[in-house]
PDB file of N, CA and C in Angstrom:
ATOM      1  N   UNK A   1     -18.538  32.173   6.483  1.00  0.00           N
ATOM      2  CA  UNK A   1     -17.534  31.253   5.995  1.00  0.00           C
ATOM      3  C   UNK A   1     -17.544  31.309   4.461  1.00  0.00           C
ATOM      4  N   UNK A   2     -16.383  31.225   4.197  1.00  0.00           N
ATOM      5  CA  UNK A   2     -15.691  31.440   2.512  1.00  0.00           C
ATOM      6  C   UNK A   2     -15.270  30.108   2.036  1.00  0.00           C
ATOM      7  N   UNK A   3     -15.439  30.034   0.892  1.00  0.00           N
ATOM      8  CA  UNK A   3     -14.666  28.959   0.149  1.00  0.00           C
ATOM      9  C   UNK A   3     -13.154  28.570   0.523  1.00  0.00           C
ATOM     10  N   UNK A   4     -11.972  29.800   0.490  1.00  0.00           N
ATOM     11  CA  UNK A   4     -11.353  29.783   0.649  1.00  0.00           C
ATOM     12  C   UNK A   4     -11.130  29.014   2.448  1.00  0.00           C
ATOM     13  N   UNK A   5     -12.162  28.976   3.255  1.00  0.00           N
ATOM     14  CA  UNK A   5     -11.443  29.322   4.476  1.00  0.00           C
ATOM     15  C   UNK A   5     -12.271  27.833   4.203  1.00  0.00           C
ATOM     16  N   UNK A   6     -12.929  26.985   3.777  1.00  0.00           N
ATOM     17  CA  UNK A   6     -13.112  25.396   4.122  1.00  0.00           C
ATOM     18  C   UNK A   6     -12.532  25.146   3.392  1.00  0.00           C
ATOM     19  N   UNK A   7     -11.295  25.447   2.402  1.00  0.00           N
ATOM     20  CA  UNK A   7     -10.363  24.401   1.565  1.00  0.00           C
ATOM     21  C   UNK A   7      -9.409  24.404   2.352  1.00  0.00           C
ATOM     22  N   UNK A   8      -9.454  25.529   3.024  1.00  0.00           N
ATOM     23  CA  UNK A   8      -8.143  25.505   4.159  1.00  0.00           C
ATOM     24  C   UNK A   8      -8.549  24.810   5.466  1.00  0.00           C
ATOM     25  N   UNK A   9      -9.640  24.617   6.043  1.00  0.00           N
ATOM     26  CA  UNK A   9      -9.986  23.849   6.850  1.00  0.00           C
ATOM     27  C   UNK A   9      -9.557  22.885   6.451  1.00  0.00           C
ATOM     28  N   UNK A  10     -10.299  21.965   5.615  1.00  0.00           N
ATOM     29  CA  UNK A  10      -9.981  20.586   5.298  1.00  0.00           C
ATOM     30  C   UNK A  10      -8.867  20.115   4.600  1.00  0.00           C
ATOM     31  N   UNK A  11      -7.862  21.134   3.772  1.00  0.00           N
ATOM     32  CA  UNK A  11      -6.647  20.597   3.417  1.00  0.00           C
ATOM     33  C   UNK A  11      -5.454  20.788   3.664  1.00  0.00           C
ATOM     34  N   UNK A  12      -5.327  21.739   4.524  1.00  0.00           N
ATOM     35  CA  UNK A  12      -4.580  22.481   5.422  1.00  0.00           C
ATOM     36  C   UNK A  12      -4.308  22.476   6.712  1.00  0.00           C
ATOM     37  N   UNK A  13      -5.330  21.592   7.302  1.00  0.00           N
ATOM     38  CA  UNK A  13      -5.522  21.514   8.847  1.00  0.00           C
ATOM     39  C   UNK A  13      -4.930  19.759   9.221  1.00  0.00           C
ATOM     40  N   UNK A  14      -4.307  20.168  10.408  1.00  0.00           N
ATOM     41  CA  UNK A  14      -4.078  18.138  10.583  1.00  0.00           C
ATOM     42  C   UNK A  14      -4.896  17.817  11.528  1.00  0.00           C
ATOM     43  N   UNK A  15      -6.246  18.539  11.879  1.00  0.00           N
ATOM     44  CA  UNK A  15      -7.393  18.390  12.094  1.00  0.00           C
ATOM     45  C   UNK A  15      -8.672  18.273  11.679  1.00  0.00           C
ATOM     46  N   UNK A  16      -8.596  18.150  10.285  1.00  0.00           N
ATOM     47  CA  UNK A  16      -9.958  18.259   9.507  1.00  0.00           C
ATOM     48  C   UNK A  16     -10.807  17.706   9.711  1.00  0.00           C
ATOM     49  N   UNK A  17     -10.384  16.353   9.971  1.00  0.00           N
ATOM     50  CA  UNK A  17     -11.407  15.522  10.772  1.00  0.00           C
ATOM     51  C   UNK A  17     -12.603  15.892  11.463  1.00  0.00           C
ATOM     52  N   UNK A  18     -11.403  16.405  12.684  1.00  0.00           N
ATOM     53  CA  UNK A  18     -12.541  17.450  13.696  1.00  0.00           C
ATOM     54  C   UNK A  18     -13.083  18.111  13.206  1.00  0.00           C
ATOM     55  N   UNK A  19     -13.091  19.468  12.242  1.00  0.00           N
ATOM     56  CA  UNK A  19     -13.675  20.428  11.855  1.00  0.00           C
ATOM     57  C   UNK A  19     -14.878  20.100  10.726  1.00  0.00           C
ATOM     58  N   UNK A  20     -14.613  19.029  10.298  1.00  0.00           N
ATOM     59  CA  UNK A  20     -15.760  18.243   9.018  1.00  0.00           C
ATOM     60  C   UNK A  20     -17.141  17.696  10.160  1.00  0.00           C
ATOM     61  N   UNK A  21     -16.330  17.367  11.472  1.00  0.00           N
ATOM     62  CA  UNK A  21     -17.098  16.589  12.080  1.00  0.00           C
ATOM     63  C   UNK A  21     -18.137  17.165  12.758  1.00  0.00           C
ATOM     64  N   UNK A  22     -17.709  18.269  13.192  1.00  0.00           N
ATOM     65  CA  UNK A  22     -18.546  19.650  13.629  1.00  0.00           C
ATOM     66  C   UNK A  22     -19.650  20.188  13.483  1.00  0.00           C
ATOM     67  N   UNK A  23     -19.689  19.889  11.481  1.00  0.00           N
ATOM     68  CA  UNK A  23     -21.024  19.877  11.012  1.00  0.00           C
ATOM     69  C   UNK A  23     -22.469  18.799  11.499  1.00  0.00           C
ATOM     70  N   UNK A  24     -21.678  17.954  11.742  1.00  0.00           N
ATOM     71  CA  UNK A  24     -23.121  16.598  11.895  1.00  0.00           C
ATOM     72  C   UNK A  24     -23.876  16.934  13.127  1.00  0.00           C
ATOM     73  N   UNK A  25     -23.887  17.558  13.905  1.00  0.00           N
ATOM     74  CA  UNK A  25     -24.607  18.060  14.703  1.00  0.00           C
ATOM     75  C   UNK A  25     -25.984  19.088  13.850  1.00  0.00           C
ATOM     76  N   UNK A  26     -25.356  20.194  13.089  1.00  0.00           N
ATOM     77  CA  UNK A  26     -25.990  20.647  12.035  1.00  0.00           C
ATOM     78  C   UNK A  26     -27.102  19.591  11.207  1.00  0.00           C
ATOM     79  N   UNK A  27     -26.368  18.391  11.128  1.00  0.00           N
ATOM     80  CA  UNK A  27     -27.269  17.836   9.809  1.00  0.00           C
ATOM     81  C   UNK A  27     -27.832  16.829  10.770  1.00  0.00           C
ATOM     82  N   UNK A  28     -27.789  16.654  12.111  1.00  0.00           N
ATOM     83  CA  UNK A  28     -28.762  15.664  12.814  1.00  0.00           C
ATOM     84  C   UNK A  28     -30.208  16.652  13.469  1.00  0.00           C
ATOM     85  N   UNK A  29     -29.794  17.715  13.609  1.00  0.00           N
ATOM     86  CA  UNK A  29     -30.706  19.063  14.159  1.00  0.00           C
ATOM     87  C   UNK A  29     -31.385  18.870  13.017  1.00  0.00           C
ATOM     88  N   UNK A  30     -30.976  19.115  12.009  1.00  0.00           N
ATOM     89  CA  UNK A  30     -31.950  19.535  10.792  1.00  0.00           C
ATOM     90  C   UNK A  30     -32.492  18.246   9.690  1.00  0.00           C
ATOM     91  N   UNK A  31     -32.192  16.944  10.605  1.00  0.00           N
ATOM     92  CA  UNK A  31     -32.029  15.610   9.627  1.00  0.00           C
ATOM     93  C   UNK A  31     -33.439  16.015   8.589  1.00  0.00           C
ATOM     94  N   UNK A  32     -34.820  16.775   8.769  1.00  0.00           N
ATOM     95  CA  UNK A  32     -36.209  16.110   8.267  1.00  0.00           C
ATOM     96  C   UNK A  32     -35.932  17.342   7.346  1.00  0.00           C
ATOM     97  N   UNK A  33     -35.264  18.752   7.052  1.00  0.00           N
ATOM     98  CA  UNK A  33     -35.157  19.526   6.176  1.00  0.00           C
ATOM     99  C   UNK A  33     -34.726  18.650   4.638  1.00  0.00           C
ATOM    100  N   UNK A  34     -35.278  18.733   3.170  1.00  0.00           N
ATOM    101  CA  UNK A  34     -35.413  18.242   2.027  1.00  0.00           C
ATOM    102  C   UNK A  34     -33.489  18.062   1.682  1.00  0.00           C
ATOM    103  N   UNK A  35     -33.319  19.631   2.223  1.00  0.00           N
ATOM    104  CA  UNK A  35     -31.819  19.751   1.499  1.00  0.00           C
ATOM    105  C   UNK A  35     -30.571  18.654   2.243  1.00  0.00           C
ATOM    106  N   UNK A  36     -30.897  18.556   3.476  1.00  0.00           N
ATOM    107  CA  UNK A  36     -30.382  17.880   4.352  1.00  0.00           C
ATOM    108  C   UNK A  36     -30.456  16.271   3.752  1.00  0.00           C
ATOM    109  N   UNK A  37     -31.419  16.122   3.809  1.00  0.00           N
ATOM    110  CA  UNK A  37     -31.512  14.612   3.470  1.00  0.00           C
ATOM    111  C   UNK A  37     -31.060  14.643   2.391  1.00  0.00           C
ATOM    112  N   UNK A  38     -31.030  15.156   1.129  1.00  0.00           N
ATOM    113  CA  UNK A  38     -30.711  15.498  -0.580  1.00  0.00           C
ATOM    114  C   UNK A  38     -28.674  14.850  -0.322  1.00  0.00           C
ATOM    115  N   UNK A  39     -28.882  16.029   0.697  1.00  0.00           N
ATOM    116  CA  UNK A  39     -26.847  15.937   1.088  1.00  0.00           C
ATOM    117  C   UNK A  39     -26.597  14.724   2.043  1.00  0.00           C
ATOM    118  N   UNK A  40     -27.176  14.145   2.478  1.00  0.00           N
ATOM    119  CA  UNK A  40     -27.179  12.814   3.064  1.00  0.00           C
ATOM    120  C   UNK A  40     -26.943  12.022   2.457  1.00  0.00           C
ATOM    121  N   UNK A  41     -27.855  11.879   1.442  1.00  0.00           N
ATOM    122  CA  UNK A  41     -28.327  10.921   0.588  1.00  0.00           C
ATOM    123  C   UNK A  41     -27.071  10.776  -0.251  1.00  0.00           C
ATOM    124  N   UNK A  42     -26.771  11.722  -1.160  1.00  0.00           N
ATOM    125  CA  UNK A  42     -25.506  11.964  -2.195  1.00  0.00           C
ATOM    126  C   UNK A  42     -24.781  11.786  -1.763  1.00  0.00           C
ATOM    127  N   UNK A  43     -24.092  12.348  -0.321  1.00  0.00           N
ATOM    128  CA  UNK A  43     -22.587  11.368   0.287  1.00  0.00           C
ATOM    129  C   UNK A  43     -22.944   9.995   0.526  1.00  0.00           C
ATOM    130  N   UNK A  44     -23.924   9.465   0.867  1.00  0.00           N
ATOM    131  CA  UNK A  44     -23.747   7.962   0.748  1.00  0.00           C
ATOM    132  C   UNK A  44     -23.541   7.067  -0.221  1.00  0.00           C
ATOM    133  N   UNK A  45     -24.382   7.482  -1.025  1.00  0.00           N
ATOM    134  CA  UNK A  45     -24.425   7.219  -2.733  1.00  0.00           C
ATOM    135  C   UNK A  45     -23.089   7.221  -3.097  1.00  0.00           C
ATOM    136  N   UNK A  46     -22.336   8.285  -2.944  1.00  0.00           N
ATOM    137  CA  UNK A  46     -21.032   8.731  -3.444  1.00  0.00           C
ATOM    138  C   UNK A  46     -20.181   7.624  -2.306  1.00  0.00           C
ATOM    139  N   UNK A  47     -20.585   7.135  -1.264  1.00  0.00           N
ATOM    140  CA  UNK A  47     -19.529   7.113  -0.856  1.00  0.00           C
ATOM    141  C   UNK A  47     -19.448   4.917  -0.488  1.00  0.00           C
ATOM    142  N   UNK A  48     -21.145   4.752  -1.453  1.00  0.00           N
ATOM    143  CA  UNK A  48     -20.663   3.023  -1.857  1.00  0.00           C
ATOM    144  C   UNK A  48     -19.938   2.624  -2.948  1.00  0.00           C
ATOM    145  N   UNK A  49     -20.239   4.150  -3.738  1.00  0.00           N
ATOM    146  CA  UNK A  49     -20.120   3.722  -5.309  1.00  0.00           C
ATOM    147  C   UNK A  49     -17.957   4.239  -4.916  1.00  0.00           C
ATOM    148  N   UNK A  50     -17.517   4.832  -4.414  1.00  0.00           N
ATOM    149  CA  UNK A  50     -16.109   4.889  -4.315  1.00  0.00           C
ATOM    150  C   UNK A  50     -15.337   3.976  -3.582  1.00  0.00           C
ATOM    151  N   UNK A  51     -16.100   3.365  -2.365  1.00  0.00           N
ATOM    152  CA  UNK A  51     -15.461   2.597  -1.386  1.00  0.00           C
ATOM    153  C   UNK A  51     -16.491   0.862  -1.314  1.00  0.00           C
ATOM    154  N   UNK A  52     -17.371   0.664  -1.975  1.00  0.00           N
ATOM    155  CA  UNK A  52     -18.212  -0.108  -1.911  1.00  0.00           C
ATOM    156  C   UNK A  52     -18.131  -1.195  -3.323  1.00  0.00           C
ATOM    157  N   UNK A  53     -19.166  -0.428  -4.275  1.00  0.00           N
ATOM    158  CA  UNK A  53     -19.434  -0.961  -5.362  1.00  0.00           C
ATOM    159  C   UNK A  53     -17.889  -1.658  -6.394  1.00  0.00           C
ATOM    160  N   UNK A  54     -16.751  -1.227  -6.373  1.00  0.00           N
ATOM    161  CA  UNK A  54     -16.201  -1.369  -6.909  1.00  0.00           C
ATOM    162  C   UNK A  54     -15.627  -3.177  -6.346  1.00  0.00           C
ATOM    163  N   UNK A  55     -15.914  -3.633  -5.677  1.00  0.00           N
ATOM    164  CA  UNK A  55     -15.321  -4.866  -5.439  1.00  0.00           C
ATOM    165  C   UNK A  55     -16.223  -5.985  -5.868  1.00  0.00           C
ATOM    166  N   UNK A  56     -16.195  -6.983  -6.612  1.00  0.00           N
ATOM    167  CA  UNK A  56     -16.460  -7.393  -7.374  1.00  0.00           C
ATOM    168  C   UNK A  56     -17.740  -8.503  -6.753  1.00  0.00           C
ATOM    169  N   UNK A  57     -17.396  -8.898  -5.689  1.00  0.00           N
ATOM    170  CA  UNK A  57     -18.525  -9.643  -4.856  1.00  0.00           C
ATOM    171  C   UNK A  57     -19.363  -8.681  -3.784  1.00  0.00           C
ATOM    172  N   UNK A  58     -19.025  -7.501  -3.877  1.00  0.00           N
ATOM    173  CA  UNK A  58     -19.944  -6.636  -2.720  1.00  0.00           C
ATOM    174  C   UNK A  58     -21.378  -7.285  -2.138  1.00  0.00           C
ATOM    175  N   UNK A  59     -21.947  -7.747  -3.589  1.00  0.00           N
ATOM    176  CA  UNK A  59     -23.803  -7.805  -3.380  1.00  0.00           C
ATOM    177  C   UNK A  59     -23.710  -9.262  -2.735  1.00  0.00           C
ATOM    178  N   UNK A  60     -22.477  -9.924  -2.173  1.00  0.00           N
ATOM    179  CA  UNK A  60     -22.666 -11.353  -1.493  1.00  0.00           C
ATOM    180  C   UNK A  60     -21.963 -11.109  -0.254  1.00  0.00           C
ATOM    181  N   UNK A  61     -21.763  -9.819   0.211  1.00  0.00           N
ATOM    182  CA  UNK A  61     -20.999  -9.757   1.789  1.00  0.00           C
ATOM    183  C   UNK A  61     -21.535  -8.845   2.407  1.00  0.00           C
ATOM    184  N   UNK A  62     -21.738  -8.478   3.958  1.00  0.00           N
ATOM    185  CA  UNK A  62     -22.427  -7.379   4.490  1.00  0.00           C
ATOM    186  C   UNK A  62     -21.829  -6.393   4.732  1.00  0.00           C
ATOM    187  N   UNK A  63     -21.929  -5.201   4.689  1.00  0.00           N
ATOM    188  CA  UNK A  63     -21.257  -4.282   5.272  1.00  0.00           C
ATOM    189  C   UNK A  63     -22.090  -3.431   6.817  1.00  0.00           C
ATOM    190  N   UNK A  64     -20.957  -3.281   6.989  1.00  0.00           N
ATOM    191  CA  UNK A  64     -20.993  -2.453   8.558  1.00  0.00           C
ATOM    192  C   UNK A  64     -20.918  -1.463   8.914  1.00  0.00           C
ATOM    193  N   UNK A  65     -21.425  -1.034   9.821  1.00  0.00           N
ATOM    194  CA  UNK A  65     -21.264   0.915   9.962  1.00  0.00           C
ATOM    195  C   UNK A  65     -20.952   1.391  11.017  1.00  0.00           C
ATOM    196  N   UNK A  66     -19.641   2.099  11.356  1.00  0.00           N
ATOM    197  CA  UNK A  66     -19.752   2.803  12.688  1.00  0.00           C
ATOM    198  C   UNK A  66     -19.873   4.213  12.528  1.00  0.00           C
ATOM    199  N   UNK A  67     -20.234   5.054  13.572  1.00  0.00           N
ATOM    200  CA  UNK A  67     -20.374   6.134  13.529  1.00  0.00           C
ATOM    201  C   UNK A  67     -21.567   6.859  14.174  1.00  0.00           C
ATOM    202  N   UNK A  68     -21.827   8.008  14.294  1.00  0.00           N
ATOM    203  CA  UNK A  68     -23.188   8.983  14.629  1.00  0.00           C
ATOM    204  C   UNK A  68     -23.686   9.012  13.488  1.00  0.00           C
ATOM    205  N   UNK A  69     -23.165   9.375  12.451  1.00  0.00           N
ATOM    206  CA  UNK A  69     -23.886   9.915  10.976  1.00  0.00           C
ATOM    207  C   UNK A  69     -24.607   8.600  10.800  1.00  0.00           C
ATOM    208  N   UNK A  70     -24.257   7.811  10.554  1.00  0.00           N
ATOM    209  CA  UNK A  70     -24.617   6.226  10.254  1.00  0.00           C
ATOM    210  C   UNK A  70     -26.111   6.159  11.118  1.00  0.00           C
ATOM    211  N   UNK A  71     -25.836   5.759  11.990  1.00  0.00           N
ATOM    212  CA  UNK A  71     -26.531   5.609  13.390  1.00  0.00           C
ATOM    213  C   UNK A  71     -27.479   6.557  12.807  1.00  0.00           C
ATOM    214  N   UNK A  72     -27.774   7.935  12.894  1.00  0.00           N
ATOM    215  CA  UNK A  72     -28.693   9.305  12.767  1.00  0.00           C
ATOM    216  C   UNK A  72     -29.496   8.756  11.501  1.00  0.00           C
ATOM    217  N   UNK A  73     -28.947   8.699  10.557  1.00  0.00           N
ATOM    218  CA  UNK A  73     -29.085   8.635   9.513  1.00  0.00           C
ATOM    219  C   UNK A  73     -29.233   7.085   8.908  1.00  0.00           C
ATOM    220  N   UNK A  74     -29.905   6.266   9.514  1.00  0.00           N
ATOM    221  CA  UNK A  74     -30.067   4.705   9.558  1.00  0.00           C
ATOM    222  C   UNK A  74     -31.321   4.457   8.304  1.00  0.00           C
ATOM    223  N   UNK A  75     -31.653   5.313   8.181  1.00  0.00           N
ATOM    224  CA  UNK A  75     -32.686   4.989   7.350  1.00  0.00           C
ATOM    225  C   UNK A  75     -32.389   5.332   6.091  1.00  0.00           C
ATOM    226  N   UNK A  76     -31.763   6.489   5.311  1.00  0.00           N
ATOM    227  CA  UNK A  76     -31.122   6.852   4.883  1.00  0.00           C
ATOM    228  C   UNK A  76     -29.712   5.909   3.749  1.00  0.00           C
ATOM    229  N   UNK A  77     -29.336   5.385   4.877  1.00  0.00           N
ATOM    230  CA  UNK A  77     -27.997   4.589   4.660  1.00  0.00           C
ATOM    231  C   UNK A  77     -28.465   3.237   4.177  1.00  0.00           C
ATOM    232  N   UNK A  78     -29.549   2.590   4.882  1.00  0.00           N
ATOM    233  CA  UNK A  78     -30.381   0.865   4.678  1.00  0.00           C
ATOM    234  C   UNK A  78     -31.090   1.128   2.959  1.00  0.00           C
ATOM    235  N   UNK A  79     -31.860   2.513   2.643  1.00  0.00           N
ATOM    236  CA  UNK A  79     -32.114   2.830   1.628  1.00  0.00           C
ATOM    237  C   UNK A  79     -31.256   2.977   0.306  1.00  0.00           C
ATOM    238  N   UNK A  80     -30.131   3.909   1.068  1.00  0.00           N
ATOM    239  CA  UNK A  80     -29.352   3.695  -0.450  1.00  0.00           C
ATOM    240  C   UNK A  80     -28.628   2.329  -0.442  1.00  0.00           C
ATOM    241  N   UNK A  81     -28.689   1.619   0.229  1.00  0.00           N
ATOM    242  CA  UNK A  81     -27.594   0.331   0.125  1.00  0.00           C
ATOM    243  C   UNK A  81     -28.580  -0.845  -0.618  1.00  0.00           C
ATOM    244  N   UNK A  82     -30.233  -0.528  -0.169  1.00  0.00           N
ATOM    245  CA  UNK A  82     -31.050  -1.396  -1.009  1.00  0.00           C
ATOM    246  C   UNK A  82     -31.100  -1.223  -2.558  1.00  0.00           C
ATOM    247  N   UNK A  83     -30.472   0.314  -2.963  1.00  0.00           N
ATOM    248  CA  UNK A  83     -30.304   0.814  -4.099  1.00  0.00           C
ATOM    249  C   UNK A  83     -29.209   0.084  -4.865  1.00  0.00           C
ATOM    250  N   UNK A  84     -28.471   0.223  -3.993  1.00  0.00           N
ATOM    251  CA  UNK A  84     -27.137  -0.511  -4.858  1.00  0.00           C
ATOM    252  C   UNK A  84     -26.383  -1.614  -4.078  1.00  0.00           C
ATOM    253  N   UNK A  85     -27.816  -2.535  -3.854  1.00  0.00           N
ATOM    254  CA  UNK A  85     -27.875  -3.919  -4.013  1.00  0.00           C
ATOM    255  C   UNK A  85     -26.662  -4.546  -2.373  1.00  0.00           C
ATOM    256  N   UNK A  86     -26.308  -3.825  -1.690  1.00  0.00           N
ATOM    257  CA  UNK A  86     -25.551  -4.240  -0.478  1.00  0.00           C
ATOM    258  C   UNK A  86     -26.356  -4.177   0.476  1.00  0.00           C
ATOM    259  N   UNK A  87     -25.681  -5.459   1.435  1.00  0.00           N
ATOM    260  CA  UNK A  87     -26.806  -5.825   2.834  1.00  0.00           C
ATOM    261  C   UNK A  87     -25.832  -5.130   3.342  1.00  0.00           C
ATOM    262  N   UNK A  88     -26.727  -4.538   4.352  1.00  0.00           N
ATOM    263  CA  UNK A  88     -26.043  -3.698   5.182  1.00  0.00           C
ATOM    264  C   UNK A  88     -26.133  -4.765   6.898  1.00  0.00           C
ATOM    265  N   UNK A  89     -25.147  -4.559   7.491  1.00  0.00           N
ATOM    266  CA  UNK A  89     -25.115  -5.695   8.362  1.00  0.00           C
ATOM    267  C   UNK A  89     -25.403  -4.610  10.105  1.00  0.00           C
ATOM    268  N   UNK A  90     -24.439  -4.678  10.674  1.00  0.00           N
ATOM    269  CA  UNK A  90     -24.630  -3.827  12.023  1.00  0.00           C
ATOM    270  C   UNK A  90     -24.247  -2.217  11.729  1.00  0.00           C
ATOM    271  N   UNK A  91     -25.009  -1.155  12.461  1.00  0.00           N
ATOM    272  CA  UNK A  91     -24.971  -0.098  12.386  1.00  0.00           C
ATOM    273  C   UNK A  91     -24.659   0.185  14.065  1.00  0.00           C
ATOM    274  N   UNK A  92     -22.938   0.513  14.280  1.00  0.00           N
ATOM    275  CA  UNK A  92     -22.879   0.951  15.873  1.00  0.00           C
ATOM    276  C   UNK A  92     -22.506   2.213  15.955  1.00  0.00           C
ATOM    277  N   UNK A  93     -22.977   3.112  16.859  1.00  0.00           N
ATOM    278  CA  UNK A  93     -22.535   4.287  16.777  1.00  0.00           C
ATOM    279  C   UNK A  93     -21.556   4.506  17.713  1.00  0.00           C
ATOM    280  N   UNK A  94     -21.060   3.775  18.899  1.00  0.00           N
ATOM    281  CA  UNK A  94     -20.350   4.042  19.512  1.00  0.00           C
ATOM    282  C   UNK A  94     -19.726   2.477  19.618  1.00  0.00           C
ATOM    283  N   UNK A  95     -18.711   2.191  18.654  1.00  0.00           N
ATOM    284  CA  UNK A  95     -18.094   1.316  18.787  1.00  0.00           C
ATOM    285  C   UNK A  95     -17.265   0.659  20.071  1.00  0.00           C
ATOM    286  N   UNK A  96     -16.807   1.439  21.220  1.00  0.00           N
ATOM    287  CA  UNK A  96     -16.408   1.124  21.697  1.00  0.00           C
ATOM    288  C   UNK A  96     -16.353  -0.301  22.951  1.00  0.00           C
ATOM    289  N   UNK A  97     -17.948   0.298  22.634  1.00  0.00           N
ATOM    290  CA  UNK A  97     -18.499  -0.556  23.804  1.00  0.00           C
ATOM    291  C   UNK A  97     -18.956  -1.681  23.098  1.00  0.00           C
ATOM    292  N   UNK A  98     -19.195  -2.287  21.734  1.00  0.00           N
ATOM    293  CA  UNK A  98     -19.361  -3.340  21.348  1.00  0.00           C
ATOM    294  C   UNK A  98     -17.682  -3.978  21.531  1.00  0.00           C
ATOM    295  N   UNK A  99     -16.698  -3.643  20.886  1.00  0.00           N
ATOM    296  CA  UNK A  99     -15.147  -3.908  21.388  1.00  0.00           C
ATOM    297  C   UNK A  99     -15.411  -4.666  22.861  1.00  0.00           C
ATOM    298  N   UNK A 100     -15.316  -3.407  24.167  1.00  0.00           N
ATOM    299  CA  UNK A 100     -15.356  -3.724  25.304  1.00  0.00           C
ATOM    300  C   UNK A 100     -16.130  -5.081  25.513  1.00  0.00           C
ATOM    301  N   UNK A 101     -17.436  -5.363  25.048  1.00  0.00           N
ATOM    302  CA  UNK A 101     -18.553  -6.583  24.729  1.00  0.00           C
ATOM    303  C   UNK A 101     -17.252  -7.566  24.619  1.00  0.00           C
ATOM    304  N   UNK A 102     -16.838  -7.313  23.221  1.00  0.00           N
ATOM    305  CA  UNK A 102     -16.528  -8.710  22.768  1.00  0.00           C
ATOM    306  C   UNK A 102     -15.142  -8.983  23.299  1.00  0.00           C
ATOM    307  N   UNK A 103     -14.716  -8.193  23.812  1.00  0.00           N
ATOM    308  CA  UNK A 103     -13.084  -8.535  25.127  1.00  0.00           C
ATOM    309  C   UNK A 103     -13.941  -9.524  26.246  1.00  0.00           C
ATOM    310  N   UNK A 104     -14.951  -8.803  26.783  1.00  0.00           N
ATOM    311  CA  UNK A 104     -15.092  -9.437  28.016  1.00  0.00           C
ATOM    312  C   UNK A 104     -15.724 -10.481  27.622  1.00  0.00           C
ATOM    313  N   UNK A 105     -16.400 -11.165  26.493  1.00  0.00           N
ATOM    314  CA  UNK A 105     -16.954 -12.334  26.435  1.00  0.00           C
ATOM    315  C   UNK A 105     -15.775 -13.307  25.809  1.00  0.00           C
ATOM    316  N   UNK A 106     -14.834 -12.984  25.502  1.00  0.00           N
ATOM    317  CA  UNK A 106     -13.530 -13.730  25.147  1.00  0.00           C
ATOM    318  C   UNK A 106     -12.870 -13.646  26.117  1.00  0.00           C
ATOM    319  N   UNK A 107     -12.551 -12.750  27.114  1.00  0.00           N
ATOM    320  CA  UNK A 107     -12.052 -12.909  28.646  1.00  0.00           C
ATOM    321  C   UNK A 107     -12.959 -13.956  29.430  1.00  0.00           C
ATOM    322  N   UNK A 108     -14.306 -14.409  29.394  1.00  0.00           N
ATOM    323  CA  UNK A 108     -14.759 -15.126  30.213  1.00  0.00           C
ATOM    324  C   UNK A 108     -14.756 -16.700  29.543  1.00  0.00           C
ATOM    325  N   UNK A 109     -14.613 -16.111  28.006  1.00  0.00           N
ATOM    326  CA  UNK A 109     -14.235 -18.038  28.255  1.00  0.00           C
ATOM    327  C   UNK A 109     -13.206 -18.239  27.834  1.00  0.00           C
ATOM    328  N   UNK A 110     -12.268 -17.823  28.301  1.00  0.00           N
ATOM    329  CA  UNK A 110     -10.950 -18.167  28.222  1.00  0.00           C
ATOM    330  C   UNK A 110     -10.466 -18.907  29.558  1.00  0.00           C
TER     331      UNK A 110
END
């Protein structure tokens, strides 16, 4: 694989999603390798300080996580968030079934 052929994956495709997603299998196989965690670490970092840090009360509200990466990578994620000062609240990896949870406990007392 070429440079060229993952800019075209990911900016070119109306699937990128899928094809980005492909990798995390890669980086859960190899979670305890230095470089792995290094690239873990830096997209999270990168990705409170773009979608996180910038709101002005962050360090007084929890945030939440869905996902596998999240989930895999739980230790990881609780670490950098102690870094930059956010409680991190529930980590689900398969959201669905917390949803399904909270239908049927609002279906039963209704």
């Amino acid at each position: 694989m070429d440079k060229e052929i993952m800019i075209a994956n990911v900016y070119n495709s109306s699937s990128a999603n899928v094809w980005l997603a492909s990798f995390a299998k890669f980086f859960t196989d190899n979670a305890t390798d230095p470089w792995v965690t290094e690239m873990v670490r830096k997209g999270m970092a990168d990705f409170f300080d773009l979608y996180v840090c910038h709101y002005e009360n962050y360090k007084n509200l929890e945030v939440h996580f869905v996902g596998s990466i999240a989930h895999y990578f739980a230790d990881i994620l609780r670490q950098v968030a102690a870094e930059k000062e956010v409680k991190v609240g529930k980590i689900i990896r398969h959201p669905i079934n917390s949803l399904a949870e909270y239908y049927m406990t609002k279906a039963r007392n209704f």
